[in-house]
N, C-alpha and C. Protein backbone atom coordinates (compact mmCIF):
# COMPACT_ATOMS: atom_id res chain seq x y z
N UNK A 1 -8.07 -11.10 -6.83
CA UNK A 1 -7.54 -10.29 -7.88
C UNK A 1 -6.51 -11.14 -8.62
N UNK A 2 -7.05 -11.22 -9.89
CA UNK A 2 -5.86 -12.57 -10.62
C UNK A 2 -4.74 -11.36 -11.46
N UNK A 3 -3.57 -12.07 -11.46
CA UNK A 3 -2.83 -10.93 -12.51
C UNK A 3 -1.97 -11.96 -13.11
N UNK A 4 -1.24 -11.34 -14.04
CA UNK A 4 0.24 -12.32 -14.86
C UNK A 4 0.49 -12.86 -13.88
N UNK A 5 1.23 -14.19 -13.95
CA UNK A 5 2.43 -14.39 -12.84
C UNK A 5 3.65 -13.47 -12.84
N UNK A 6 4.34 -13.69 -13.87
CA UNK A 6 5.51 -12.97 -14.11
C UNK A 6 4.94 -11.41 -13.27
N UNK A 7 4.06 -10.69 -13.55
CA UNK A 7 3.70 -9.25 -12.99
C UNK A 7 4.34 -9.57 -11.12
N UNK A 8 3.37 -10.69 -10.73
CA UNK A 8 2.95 -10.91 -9.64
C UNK A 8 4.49 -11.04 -8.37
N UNK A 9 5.71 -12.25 -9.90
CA UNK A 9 6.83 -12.26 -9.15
C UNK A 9 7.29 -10.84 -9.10
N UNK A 10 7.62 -9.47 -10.18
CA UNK A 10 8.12 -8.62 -9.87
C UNK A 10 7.49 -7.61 -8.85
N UNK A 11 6.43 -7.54 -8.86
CA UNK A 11 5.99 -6.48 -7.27
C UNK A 11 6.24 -7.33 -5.80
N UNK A 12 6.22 -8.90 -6.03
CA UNK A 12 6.77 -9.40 -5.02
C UNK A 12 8.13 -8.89 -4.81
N UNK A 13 8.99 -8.94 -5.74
CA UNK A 13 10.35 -8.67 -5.55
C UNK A 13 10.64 -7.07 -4.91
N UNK A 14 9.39 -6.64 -6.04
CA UNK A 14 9.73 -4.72 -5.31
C UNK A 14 9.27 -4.65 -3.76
N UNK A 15 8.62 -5.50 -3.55
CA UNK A 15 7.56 -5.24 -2.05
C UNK A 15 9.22 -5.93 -1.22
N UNK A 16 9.41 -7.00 -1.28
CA UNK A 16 10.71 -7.41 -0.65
C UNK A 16 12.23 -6.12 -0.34
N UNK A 17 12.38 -6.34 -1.55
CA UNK A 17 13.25 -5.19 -1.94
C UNK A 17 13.13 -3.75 -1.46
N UNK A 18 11.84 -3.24 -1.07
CA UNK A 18 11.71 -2.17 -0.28
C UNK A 18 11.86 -2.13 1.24
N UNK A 19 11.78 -3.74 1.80
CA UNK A 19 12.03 -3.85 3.21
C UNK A 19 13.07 -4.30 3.68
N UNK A 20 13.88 -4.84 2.42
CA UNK A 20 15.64 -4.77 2.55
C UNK A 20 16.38 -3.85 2.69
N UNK A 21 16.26 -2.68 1.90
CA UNK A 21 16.79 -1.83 1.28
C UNK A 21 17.31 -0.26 2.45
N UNK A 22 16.50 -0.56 3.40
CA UNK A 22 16.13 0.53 5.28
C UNK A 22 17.33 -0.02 5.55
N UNK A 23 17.89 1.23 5.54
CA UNK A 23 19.19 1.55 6.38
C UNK A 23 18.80 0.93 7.89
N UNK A 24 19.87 0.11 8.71
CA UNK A 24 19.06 -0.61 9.66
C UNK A 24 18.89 1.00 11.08
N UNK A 25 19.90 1.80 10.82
CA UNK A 25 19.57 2.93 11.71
C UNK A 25 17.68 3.39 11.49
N UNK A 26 17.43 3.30 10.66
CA UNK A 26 15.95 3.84 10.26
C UNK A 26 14.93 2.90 10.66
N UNK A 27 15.84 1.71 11.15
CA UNK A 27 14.41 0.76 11.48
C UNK A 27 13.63 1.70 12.62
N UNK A 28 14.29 2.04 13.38
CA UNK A 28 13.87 2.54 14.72
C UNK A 28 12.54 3.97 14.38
N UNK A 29 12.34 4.51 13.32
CA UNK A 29 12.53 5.83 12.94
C UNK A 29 10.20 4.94 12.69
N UNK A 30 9.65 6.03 12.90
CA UNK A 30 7.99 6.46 12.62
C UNK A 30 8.31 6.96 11.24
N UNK A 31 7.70 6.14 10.22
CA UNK A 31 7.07 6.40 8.86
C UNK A 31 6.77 7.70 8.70
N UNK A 32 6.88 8.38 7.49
CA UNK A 32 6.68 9.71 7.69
C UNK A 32 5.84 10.22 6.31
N UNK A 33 4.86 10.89 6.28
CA UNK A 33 4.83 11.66 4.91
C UNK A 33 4.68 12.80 5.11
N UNK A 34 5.36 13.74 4.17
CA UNK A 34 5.93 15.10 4.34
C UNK A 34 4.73 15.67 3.95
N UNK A 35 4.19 15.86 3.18
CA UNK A 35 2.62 16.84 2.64
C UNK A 35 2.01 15.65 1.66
N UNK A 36 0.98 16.52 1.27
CA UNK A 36 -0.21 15.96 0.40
C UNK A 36 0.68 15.71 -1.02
N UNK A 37 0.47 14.58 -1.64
CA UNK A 37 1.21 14.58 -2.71
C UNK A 37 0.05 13.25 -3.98
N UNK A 38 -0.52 14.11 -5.19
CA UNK A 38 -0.99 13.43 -5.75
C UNK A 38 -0.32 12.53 -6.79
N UNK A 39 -1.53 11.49 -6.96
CA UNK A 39 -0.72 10.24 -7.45
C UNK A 39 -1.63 10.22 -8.64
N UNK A 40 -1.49 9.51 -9.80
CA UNK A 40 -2.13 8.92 -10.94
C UNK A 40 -2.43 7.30 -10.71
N UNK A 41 -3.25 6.88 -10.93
CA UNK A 41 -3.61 5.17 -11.02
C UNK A 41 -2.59 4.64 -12.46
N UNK A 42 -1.80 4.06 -12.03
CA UNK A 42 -0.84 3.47 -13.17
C UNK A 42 -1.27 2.11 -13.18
N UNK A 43 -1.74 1.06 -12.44
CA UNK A 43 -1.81 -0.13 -13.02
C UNK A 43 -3.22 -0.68 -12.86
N UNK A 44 -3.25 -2.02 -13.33
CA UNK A 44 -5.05 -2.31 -13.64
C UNK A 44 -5.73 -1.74 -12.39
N UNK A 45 -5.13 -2.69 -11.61
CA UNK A 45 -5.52 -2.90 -9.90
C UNK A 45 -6.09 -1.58 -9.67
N UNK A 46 -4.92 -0.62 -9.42
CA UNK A 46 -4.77 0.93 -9.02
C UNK A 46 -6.27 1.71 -10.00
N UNK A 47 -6.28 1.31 -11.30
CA UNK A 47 -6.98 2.14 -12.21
C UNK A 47 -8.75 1.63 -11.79
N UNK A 48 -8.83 0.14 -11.46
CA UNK A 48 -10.03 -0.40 -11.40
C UNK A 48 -10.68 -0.17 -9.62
N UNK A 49 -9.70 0.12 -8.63
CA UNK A 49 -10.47 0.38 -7.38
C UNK A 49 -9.97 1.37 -6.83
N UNK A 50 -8.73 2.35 -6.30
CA UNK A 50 -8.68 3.21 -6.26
C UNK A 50 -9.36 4.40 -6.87
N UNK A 51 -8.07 4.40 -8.09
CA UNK A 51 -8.16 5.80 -9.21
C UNK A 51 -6.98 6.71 -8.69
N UNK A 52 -7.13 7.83 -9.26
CA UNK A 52 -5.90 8.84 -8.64
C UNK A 52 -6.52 8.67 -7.16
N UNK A 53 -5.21 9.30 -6.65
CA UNK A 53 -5.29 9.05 -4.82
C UNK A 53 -4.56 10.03 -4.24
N UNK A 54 -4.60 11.17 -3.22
CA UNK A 54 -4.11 11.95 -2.57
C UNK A 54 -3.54 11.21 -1.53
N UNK A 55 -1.94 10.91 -1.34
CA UNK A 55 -1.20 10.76 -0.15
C UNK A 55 -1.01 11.95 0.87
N UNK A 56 -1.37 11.75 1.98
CA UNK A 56 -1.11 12.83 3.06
C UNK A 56 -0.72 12.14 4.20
N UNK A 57 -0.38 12.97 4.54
CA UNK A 57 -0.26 12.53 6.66
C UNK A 57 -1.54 12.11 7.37
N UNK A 58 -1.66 10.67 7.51
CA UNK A 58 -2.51 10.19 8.06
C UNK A 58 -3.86 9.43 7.44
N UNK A 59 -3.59 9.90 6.26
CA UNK A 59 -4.44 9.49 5.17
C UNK A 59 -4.26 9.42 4.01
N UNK A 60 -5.13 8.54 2.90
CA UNK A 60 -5.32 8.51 1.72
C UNK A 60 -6.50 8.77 1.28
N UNK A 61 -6.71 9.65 0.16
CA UNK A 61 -8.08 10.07 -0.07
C UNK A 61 -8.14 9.32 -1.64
N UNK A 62 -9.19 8.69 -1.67
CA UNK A 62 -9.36 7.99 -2.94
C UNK A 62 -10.78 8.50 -3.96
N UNK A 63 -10.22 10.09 -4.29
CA UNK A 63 -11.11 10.88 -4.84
C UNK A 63 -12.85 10.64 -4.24
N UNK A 64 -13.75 10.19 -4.81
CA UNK A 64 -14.78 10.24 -4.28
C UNK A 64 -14.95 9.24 -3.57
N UNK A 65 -14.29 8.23 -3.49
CA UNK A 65 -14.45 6.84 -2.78
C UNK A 65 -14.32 7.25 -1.48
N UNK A 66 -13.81 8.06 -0.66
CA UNK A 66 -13.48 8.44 0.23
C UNK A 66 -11.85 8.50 0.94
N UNK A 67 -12.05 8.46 2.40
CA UNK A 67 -10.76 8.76 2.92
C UNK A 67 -10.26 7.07 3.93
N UNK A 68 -9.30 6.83 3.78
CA UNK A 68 -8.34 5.94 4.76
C UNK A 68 -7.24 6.20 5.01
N UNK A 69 -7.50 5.71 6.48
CA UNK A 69 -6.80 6.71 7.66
C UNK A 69 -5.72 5.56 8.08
N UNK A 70 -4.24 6.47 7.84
CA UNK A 70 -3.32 5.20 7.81
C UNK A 70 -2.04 6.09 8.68
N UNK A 71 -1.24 5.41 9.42
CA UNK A 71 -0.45 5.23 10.75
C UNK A 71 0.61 4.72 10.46
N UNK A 72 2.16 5.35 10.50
CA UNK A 72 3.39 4.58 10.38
C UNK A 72 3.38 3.86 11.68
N UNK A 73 3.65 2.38 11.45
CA UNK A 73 3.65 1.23 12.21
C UNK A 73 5.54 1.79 13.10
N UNK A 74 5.33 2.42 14.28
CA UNK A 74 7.06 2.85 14.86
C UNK A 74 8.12 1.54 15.05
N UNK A 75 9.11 1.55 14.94
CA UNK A 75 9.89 0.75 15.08
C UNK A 75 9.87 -0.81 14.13
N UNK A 76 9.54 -0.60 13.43
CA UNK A 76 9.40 -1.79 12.32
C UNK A 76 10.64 -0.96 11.06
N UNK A 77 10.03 -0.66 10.18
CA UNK A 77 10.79 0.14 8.76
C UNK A 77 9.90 1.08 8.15
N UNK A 78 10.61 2.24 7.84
CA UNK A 78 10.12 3.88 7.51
C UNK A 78 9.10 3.27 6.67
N UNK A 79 8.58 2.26 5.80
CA UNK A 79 7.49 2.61 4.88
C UNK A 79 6.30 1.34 5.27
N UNK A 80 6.19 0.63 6.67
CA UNK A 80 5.06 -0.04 6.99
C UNK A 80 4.02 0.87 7.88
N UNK A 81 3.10 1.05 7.17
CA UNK A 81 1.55 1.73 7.51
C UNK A 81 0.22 0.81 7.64
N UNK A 82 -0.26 1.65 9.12
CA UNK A 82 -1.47 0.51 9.40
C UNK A 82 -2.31 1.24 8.49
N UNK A 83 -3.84 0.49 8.38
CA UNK A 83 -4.77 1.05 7.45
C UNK A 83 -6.03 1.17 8.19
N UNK A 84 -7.41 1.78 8.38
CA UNK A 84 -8.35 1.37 8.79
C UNK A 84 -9.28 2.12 7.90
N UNK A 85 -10.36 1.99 8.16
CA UNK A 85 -11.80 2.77 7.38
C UNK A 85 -12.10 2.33 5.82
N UNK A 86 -11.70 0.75 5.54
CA UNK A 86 -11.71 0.08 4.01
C UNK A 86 -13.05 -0.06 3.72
N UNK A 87 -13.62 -0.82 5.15
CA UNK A 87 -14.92 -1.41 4.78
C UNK A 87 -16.21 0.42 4.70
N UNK A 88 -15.52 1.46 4.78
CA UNK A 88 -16.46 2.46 4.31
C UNK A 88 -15.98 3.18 3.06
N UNK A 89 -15.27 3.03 2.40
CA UNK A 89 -14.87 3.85 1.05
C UNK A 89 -15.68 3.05 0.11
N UNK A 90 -16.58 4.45 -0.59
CA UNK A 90 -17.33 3.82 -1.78
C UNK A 90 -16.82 3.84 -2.59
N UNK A 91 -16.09 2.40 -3.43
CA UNK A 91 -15.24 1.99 -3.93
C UNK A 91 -16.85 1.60 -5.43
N UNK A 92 -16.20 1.46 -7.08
CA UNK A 92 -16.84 1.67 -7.74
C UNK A 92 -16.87 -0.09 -7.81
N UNK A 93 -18.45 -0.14 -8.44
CA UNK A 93 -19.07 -1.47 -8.82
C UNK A 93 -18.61 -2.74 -7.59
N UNK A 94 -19.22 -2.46 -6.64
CA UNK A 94 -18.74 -3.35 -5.24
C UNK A 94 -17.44 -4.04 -5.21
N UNK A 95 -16.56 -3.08 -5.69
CA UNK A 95 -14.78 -3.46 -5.28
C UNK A 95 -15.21 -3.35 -3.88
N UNK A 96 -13.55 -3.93 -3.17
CA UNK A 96 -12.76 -3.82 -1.85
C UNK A 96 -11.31 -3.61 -2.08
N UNK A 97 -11.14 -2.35 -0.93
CA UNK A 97 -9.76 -2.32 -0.89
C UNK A 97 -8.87 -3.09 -0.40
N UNK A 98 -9.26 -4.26 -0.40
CA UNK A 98 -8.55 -5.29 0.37
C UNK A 98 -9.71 -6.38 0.24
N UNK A 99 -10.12 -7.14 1.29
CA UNK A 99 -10.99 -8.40 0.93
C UNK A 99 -12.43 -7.63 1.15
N UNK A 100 -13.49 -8.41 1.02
CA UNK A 100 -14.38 -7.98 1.61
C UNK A 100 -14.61 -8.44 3.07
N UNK A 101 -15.09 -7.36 3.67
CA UNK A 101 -15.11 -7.41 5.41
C UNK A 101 -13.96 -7.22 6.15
N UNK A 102 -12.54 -6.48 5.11
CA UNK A 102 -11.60 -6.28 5.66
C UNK A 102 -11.50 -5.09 5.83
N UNK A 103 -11.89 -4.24 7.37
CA UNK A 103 -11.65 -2.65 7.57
C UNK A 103 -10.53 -2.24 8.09
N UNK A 104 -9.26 -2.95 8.51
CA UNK A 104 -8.06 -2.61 8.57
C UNK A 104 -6.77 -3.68 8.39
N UNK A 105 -5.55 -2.91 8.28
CA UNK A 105 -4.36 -4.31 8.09
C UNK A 105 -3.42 -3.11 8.19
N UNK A 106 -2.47 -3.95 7.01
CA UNK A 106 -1.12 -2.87 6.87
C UNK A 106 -1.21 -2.75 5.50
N UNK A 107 -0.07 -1.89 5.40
CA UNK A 107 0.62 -1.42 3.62
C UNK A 107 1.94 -1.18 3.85
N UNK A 108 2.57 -1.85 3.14
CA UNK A 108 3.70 -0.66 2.52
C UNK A 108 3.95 0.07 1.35
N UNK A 109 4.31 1.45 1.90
CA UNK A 109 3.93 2.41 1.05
C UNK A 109 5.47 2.54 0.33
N UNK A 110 5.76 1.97 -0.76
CA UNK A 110 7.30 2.08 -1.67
C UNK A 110 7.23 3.47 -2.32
N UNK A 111 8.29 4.27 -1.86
CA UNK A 111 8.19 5.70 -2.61
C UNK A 111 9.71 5.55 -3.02
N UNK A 112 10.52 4.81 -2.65
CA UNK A 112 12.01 4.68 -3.63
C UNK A 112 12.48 5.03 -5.02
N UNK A 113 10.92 4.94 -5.64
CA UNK A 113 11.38 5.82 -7.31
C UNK A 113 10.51 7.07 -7.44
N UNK A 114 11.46 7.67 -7.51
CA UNK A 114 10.81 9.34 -7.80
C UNK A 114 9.65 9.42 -8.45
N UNK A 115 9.32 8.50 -9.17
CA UNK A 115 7.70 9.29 -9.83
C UNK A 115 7.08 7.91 -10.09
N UNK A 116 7.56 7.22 -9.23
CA UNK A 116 6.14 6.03 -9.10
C UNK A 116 6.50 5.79 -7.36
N UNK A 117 4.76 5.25 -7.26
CA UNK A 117 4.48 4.67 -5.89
C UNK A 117 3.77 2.95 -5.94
N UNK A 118 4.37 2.52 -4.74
CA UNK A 118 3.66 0.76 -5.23
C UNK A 118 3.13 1.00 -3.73
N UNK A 119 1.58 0.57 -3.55
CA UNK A 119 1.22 -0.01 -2.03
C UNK A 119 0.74 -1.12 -2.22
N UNK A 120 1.92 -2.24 -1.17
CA UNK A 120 1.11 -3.57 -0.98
C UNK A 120 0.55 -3.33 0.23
N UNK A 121 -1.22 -4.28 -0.13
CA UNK A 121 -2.17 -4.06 0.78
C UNK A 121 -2.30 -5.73 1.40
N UNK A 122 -1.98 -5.61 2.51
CA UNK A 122 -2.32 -6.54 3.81
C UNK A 122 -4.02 -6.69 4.87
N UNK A 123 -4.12 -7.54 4.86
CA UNK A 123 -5.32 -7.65 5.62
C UNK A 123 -5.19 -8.15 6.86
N UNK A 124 -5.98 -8.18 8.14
CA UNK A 124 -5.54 -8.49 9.50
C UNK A 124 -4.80 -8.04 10.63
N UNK A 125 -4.62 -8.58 10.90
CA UNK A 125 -3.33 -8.29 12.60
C UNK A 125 -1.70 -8.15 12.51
N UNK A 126 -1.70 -9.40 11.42
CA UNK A 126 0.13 -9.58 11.51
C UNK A 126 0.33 -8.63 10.46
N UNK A 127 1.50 -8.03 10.87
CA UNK A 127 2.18 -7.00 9.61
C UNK A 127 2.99 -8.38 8.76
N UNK A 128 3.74 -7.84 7.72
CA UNK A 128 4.32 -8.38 6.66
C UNK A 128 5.56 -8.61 7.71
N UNK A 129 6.28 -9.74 7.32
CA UNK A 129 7.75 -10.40 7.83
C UNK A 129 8.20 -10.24 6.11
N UNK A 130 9.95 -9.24 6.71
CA UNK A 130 10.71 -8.91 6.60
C UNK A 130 11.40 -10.15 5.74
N UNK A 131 11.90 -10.24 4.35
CA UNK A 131 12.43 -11.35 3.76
C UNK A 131 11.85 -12.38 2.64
N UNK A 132 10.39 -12.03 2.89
CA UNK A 132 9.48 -13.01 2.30
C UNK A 132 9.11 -12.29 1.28
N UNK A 133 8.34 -13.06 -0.13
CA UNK A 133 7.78 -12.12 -1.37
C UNK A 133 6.54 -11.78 -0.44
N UNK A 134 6.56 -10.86 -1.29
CA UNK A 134 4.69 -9.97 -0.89
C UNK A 134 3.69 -10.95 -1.36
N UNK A 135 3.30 -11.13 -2.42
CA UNK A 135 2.55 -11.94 -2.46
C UNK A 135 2.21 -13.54 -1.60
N UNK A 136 3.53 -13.81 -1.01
CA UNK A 136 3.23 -15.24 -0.50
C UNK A 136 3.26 -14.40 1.29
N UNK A 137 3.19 -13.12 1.53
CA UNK A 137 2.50 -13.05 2.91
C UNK A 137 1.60 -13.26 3.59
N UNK A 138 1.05 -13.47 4.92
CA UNK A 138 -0.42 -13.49 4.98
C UNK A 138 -1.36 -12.72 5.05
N UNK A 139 -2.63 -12.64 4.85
CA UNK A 139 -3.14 -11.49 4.62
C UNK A 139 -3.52 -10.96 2.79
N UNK A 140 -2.04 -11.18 2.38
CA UNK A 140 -2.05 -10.36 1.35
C UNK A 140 -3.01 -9.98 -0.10
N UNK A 141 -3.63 -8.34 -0.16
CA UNK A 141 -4.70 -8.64 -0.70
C UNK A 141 -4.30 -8.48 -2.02
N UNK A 142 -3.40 -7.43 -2.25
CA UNK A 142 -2.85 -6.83 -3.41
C UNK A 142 -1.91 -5.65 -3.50
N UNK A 143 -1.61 -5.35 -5.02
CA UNK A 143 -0.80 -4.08 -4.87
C UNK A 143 -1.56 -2.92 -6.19
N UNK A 144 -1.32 -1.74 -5.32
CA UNK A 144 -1.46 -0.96 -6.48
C UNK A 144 -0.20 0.23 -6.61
N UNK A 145 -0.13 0.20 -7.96
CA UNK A 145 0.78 1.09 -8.70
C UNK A 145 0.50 2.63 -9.05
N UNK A 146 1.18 3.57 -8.96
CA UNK A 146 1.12 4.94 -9.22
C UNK A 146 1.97 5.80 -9.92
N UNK A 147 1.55 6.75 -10.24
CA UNK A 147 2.57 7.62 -11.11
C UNK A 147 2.36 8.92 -10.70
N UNK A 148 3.57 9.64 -11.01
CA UNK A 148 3.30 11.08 -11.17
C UNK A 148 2.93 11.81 -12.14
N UNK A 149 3.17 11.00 -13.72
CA UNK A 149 2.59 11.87 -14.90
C UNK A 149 1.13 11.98 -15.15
């Protein structure tokens, strides 16, 4: 997935900036989402393989593409979530939610601004280390952007 650079440094910075930002009492604390809460596709990424997306407990439903089933990672920071069930969402014109042949990893799910959401999507075993841009993690497949309007 190619984008601006300039784009690429600022969601790095937001993806960073969201794993700074955990009160260190909350490291300890299981990720949480309170109810179902719909989202709008705000950026290319988001608009070209998602689409709007239902956040819930335990899952993301990506309208007809289907459902992925996602897990606050405990004792890390309130917004790292594992992912699994990628390689079955019928995603439009042979996208991947991540690489191809990648059926689980992590995300973090940034809900820090009231009416937007950013998930950077990870591929593999290792979660994201704490400090580093998002984009230069390993794994890393992409991010998508959301809105509430």
């Amino acid at each position: 997935m190619t984008r601006h650079p300039r784009f690429q440094k600022i969601i790095g910075q937001l993806g960073v900036a969201a794993l700074l930002i955990i009160p260190v009492s909350a490291l300890a604390q299981e990720p949480d989402i309170a109810g179902p809460e719909d989202w709008h596709a705000y950026s290319y990424s988001a608009e070209q393989i998602t689409g709007n997306i239902i956040l819930a407990p335990g899952a993301i439903e990506m309208g007809d593409a289907g459902v992925l089933t996602i897990a606050g990672v405990e004792g890390y920071t309130p917004n790292l979530f594992t992912f699994s069930g990628a390689s079955s969402l019928d995603l439009p014109e042979g996208k991947h939610f991540c690489e191809d042949g990648v059926d689980s990893g992590y995300m973090i799910i940034d809900r820090s601004q009231e009416d937007f959401l950013v998930i950077d999507v990870f591929g593999g075993d290792e979660p994201p280390v704490a400090g580093r841009s998002v984009d230069q993690q390993p794994g890393f497949c992409g991010s998508f952007t959301y809105n509430k309007s």
